[in-house]
Each structure stands twice: as C-alpha cells, then as structure tokens.
N, C-alpha and C. Protein backbone atom coordinates (compact mmCIF):
# COMPACT_ATOMS: atom_id res chain seq x y z
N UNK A 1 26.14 -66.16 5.29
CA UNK A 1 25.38 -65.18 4.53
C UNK A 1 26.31 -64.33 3.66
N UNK A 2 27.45 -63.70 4.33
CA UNK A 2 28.42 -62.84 3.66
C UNK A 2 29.11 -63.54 2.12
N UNK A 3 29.34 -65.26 2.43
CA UNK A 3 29.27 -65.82 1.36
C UNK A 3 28.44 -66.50 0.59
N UNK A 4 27.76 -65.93 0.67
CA UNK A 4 26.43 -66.34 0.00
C UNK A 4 26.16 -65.01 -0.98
N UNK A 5 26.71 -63.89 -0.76
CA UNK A 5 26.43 -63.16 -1.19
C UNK A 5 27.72 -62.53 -2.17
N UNK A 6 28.40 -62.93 -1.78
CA UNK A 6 29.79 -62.83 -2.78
C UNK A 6 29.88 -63.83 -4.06
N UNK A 7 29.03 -65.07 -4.06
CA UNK A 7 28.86 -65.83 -5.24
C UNK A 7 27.00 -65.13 -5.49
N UNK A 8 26.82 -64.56 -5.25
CA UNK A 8 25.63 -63.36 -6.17
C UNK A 8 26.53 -62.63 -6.95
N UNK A 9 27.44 -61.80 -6.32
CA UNK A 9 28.14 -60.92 -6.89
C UNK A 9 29.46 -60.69 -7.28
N UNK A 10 29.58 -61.70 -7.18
CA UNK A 10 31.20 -62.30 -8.19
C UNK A 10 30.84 -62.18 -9.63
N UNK A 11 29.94 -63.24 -10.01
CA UNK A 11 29.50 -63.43 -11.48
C UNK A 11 29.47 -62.25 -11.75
N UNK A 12 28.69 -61.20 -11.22
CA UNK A 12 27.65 -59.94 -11.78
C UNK A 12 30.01 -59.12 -12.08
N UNK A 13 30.61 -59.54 -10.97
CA UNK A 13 31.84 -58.67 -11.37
C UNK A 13 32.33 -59.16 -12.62
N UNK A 14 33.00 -60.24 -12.75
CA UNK A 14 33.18 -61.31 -13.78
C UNK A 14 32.35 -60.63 -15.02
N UNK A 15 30.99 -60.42 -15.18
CA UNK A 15 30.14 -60.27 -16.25
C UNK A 15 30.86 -58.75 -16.76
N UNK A 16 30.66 -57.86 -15.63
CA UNK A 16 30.84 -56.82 -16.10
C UNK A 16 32.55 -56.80 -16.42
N UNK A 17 33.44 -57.17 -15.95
CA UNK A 17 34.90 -57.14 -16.54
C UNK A 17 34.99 -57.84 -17.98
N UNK A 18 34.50 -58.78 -18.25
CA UNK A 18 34.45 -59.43 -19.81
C UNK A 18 34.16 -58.16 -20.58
N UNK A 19 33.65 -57.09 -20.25
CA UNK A 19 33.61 -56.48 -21.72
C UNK A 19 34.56 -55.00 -21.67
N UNK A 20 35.51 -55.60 -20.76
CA UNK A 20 36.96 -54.44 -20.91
C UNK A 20 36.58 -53.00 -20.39
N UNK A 21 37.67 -52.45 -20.21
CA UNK A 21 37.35 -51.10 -19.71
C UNK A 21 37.58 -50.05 -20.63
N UNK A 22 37.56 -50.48 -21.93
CA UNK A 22 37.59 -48.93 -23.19
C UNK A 22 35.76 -48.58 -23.55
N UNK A 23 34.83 -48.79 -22.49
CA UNK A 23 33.50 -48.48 -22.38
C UNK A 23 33.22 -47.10 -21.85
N UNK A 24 32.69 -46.27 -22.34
CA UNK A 24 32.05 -44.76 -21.72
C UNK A 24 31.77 -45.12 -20.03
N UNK A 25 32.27 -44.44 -19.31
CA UNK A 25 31.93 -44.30 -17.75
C UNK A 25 29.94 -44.37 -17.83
N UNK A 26 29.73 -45.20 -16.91
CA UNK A 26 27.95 -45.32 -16.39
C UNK A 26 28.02 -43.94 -15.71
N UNK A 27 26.77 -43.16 -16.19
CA UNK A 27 26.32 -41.86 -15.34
C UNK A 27 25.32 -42.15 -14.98
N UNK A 28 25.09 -41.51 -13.41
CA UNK A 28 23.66 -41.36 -12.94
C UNK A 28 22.23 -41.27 -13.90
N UNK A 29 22.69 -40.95 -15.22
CA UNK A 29 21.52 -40.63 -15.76
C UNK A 29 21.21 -42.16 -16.53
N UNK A 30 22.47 -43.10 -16.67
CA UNK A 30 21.95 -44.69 -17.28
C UNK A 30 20.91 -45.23 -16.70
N UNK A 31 20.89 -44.55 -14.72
CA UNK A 31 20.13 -45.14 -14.36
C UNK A 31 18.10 -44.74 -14.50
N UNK A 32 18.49 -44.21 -15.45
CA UNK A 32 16.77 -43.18 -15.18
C UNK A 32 16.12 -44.13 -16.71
N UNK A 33 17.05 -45.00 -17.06
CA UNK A 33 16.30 -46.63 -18.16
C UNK A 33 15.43 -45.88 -19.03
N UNK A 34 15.92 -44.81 -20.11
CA UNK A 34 15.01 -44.11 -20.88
C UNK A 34 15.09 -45.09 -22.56
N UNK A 35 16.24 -45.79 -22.67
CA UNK A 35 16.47 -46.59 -23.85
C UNK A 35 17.34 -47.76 -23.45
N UNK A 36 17.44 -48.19 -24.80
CA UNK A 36 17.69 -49.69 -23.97
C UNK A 36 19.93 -49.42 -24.14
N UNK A 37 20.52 -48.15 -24.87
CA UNK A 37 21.51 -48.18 -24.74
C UNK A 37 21.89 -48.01 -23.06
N UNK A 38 20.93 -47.20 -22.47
CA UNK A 38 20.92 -47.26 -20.83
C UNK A 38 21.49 -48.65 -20.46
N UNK A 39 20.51 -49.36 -20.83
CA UNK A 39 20.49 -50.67 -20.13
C UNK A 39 21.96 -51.19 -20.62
N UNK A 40 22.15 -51.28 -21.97
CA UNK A 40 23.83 -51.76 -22.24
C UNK A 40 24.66 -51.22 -21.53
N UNK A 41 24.59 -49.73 -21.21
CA UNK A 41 25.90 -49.56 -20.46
C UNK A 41 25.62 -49.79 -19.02
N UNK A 42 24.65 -49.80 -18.17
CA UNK A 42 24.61 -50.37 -17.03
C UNK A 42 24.73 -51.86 -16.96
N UNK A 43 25.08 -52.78 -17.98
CA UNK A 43 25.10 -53.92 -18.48
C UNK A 43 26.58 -54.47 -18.55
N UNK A 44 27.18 -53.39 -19.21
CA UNK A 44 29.01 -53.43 -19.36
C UNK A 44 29.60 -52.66 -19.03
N UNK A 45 29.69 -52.29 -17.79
CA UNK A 45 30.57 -51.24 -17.30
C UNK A 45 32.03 -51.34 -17.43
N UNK A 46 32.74 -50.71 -17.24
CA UNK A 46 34.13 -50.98 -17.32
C UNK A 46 34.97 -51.40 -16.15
N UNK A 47 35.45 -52.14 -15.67
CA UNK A 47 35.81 -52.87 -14.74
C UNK A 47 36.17 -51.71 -13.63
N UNK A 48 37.07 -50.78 -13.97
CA UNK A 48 37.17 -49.54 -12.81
C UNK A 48 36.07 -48.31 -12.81
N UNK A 49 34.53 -48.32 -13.22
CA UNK A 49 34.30 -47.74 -13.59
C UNK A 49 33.22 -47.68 -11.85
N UNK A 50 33.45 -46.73 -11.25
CA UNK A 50 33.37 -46.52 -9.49
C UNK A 50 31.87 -46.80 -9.75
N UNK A 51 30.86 -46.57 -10.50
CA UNK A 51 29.48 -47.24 -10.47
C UNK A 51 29.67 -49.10 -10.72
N UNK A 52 30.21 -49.52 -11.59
CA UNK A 52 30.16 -51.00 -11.79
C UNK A 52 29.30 -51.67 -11.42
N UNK A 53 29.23 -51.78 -9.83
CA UNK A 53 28.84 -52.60 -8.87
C UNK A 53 27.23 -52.55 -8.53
N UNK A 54 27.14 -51.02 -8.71
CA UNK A 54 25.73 -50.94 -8.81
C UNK A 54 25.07 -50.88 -10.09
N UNK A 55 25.47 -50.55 -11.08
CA UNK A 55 25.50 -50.48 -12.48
C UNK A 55 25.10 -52.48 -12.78
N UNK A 56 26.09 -53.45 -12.65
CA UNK A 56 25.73 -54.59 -13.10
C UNK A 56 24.61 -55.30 -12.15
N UNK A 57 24.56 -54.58 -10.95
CA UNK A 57 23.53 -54.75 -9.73
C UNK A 57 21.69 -54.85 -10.31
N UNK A 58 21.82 -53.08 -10.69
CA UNK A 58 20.19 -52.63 -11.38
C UNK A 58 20.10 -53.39 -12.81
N UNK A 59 21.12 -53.43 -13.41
CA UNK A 59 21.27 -54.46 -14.75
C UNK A 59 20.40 -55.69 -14.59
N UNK A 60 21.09 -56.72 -13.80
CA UNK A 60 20.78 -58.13 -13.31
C UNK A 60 19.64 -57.62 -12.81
N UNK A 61 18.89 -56.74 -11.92
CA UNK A 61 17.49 -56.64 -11.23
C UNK A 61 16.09 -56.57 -12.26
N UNK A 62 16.64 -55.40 -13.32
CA UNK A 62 16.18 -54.83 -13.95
C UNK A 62 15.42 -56.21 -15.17
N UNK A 63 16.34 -56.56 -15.51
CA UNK A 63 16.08 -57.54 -16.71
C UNK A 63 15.69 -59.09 -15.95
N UNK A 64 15.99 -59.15 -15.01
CA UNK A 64 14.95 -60.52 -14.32
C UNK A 64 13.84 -60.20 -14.15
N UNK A 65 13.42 -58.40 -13.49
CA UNK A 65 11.85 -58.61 -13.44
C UNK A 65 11.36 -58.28 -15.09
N UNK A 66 11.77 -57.91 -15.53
CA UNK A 66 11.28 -57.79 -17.47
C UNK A 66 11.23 -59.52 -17.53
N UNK A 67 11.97 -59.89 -17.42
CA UNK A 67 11.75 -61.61 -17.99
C UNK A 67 10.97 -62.28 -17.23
N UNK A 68 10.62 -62.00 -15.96
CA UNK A 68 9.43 -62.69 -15.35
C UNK A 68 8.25 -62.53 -15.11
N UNK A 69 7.97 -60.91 -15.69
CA UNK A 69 6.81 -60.21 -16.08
C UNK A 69 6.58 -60.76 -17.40
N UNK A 70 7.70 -60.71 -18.40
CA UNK A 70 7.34 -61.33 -19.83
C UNK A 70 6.94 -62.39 -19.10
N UNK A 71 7.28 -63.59 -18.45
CA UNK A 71 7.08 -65.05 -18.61
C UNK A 71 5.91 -65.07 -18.16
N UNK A 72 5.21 -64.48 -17.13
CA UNK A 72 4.12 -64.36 -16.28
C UNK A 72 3.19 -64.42 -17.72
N UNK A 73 3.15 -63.30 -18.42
CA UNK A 73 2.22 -62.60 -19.61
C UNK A 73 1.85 -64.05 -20.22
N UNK A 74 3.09 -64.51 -20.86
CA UNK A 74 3.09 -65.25 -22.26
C UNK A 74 2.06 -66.59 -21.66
N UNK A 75 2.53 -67.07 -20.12
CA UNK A 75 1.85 -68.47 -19.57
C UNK A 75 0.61 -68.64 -19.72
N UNK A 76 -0.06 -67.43 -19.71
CA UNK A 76 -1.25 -67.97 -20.47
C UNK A 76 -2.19 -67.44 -22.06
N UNK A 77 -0.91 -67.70 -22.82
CA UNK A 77 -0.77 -66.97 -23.81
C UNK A 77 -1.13 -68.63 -24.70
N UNK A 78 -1.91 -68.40 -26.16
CA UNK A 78 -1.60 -69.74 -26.73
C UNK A 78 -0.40 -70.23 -27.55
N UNK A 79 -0.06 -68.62 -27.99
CA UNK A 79 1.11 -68.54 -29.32
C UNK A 79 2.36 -68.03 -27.92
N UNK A 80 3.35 -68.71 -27.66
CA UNK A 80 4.39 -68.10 -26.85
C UNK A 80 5.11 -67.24 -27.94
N UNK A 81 5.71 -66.29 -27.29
CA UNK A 81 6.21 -65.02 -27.96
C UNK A 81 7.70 -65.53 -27.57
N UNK A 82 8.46 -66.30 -27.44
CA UNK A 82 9.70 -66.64 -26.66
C UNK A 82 10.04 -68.57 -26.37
N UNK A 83 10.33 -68.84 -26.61
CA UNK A 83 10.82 -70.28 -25.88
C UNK A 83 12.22 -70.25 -25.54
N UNK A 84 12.58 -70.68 -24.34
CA UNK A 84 13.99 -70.74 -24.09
C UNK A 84 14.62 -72.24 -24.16
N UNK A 85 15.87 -72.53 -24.70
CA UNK A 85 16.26 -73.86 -24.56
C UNK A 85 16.24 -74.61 -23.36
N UNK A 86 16.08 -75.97 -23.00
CA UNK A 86 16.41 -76.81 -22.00
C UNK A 86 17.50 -77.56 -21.99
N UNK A 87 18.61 -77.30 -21.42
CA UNK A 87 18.39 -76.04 -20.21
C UNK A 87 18.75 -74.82 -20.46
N UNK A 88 17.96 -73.61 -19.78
CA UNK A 88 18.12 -72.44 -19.66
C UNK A 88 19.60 -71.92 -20.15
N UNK A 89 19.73 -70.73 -21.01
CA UNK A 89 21.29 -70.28 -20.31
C UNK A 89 21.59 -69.30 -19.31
N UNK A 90 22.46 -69.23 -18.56
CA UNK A 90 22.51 -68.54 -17.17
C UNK A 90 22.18 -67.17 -17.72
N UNK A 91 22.09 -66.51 -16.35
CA UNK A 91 21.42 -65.23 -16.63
C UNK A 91 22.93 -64.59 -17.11
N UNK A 92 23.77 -65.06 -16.28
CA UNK A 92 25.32 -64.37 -17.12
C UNK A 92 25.28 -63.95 -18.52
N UNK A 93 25.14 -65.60 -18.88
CA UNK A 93 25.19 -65.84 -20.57
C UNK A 93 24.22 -64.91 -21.24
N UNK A 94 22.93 -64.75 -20.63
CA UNK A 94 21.85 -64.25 -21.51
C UNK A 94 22.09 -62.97 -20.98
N UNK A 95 22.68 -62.38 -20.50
CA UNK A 95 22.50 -60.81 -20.32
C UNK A 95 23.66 -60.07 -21.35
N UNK A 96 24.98 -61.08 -21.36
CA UNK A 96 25.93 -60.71 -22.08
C UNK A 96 25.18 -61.23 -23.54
N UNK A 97 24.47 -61.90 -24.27
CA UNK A 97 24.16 -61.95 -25.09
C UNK A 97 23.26 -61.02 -25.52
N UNK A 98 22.55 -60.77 -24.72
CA UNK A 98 21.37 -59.58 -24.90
C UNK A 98 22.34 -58.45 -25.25
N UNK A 99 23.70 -57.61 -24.56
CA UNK A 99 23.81 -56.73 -24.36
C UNK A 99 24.86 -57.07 -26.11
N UNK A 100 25.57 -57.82 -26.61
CA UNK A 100 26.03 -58.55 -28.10
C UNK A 100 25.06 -58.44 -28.80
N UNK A 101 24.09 -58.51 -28.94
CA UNK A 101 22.68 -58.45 -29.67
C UNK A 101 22.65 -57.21 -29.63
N UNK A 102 22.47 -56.08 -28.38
CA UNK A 102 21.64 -54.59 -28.80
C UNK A 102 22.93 -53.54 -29.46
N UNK A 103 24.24 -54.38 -29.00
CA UNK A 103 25.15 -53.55 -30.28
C UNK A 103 25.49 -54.19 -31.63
N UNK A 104 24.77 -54.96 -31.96
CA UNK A 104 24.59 -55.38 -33.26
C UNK A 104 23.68 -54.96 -33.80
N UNK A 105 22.62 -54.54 -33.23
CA UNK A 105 21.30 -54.07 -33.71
C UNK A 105 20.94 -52.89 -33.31
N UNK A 106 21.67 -51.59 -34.01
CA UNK A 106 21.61 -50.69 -33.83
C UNK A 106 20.54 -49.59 -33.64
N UNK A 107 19.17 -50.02 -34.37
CA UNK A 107 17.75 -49.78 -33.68
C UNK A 107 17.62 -50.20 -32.34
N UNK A 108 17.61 -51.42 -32.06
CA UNK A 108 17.26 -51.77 -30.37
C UNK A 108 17.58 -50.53 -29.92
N UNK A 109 18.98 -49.83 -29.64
CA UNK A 109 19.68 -49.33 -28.79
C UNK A 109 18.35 -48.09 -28.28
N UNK A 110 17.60 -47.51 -29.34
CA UNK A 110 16.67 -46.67 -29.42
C UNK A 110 15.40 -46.83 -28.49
N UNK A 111 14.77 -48.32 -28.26
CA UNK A 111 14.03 -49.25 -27.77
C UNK A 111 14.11 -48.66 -26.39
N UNK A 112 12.78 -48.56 -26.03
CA UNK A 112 12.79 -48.36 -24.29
C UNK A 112 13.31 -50.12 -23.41
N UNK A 113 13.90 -49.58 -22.55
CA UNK A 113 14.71 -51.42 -22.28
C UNK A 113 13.63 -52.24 -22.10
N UNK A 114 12.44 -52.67 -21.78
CA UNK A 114 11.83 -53.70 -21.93
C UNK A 114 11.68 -54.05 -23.32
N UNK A 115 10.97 -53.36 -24.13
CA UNK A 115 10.62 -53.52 -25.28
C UNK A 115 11.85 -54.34 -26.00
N UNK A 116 13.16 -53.58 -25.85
CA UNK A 116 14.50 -54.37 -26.51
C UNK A 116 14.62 -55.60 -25.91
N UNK A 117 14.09 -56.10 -24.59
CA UNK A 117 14.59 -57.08 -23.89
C UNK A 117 13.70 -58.43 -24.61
N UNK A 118 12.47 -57.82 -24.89
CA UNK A 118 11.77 -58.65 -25.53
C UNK A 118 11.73 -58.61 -27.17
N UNK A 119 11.84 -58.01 -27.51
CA UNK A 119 12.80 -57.65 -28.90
C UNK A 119 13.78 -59.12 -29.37
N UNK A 120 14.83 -59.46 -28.63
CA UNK A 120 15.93 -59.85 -28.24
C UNK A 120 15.32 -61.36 -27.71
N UNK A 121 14.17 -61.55 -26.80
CA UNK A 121 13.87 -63.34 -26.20
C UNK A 121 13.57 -63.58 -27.88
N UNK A 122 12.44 -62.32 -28.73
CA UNK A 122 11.55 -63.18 -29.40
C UNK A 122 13.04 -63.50 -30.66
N UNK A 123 13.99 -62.84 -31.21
CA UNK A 123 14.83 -63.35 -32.00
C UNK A 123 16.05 -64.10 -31.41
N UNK A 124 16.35 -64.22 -30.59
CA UNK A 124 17.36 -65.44 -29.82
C UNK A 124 16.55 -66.49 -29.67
N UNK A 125 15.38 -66.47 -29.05
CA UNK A 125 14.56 -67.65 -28.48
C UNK A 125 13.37 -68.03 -29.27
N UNK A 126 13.43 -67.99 -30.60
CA UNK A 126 11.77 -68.38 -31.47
C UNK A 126 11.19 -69.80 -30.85
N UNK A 127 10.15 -69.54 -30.59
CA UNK A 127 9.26 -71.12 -30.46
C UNK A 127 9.80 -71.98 -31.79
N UNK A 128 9.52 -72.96 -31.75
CA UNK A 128 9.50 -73.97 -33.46
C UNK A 128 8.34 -73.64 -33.86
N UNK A 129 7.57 -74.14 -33.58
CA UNK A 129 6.08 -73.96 -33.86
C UNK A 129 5.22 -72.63 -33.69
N UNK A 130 6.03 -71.53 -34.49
CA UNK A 130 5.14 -70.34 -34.85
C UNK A 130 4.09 -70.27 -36.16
C-alpha cells in the first residue's frame, strides 16, 4: 500500500519540481479556488515551497473532478464541447499543459478554475467535426 502510494505521489512531486522554484510561495488563501491563477499556483509550486505536497495534491483532485463532471455533462451532449486524443495524455502532461496555457492566456488567469479548465479542454482538445 505504502508503495502504491508513493507512485501516486512521486509524479504529482516530479510535476510540481518541473516548473522550478523562482514561483511566488502557495498561501492558504490559493486554496479558497477564487480564480483560476489559484489553481496555477497550487499547480506549480516551487519545489521547497513547505505547502507543495498538498498544493499539487488539491491541484490533481481539483481538476479530475472538473474533468469528470465536464465528461459526465458533455456524454450526453450531441455537439461535444472537448475531444481528447487516443490515447489520452497523462494527467501529468495535461495539467502542466493546462497550467502553460493559463500563463499564456492572460484572461484565463481571471476565470473562476472550472470555467478556465474548460476554457483550455475546448482550445487544446477541439472535436473535428464542430
């Protein structure tokens, strides 16, 4: 079990060290998800940054149930708002892309975090057939 749970949370360390430690310290208040810059910095913490762990923790929680509430919605939807490639990219990949995306797109950051999260499937992930 103990290792079972260290390859949960290896990646989530790994994720959050890729984006260096010259990032603003996560405050208690990232966690109260009022915009979606919240969500970036609980997204990229800085590798010594004493939240991290729980910071890339509510990150990864946060944005799986947004994407499986989106997916739930769209399934019986006729026009999908999203298609993802086959195969999937890991949630690694797509969270660090999401979080490359909302500092490129300097509106998102404004976005309450669902709204950006889906913001972000519908221009990374367009159906073909819109």
């Amino acid at each position: 079990m103990r290792s079972r749970l260290l390859w949960i949370i290896l990646p989530a360390c790994v994720l959050a060290s890729s984006f260096g430690s010259a990032r603003a310290a996560v405050t208690e208040a990232d966690f109260q998800m009022r915009t979606a810059q919240d969500l970036v910095d609980l997204c990229s913490p800085a590798q010594n940054d004493p939240l991290a762990t729980a910071a890339v923790n509510f990150c990864h929680g946060f944005a799986i149930g947004v994407y499986q509430a989106l997916s739930s919605e769209q399934a019986a939807m006729r026009r999908k708002l999203f298609c993802l490639p086959d195969p999937p990219p890991t949630r690694n990949q797509a969270l660090a892309d999401f979080v490359s995306w909302a500092r490129t797109t300097p509106s998102a950051l404004a976005e309450r975090p669902a709204d950006a999260i889906l913001h972000f499937l519908t221009q990374r992930y367009p159906c073909a057939s819109r």
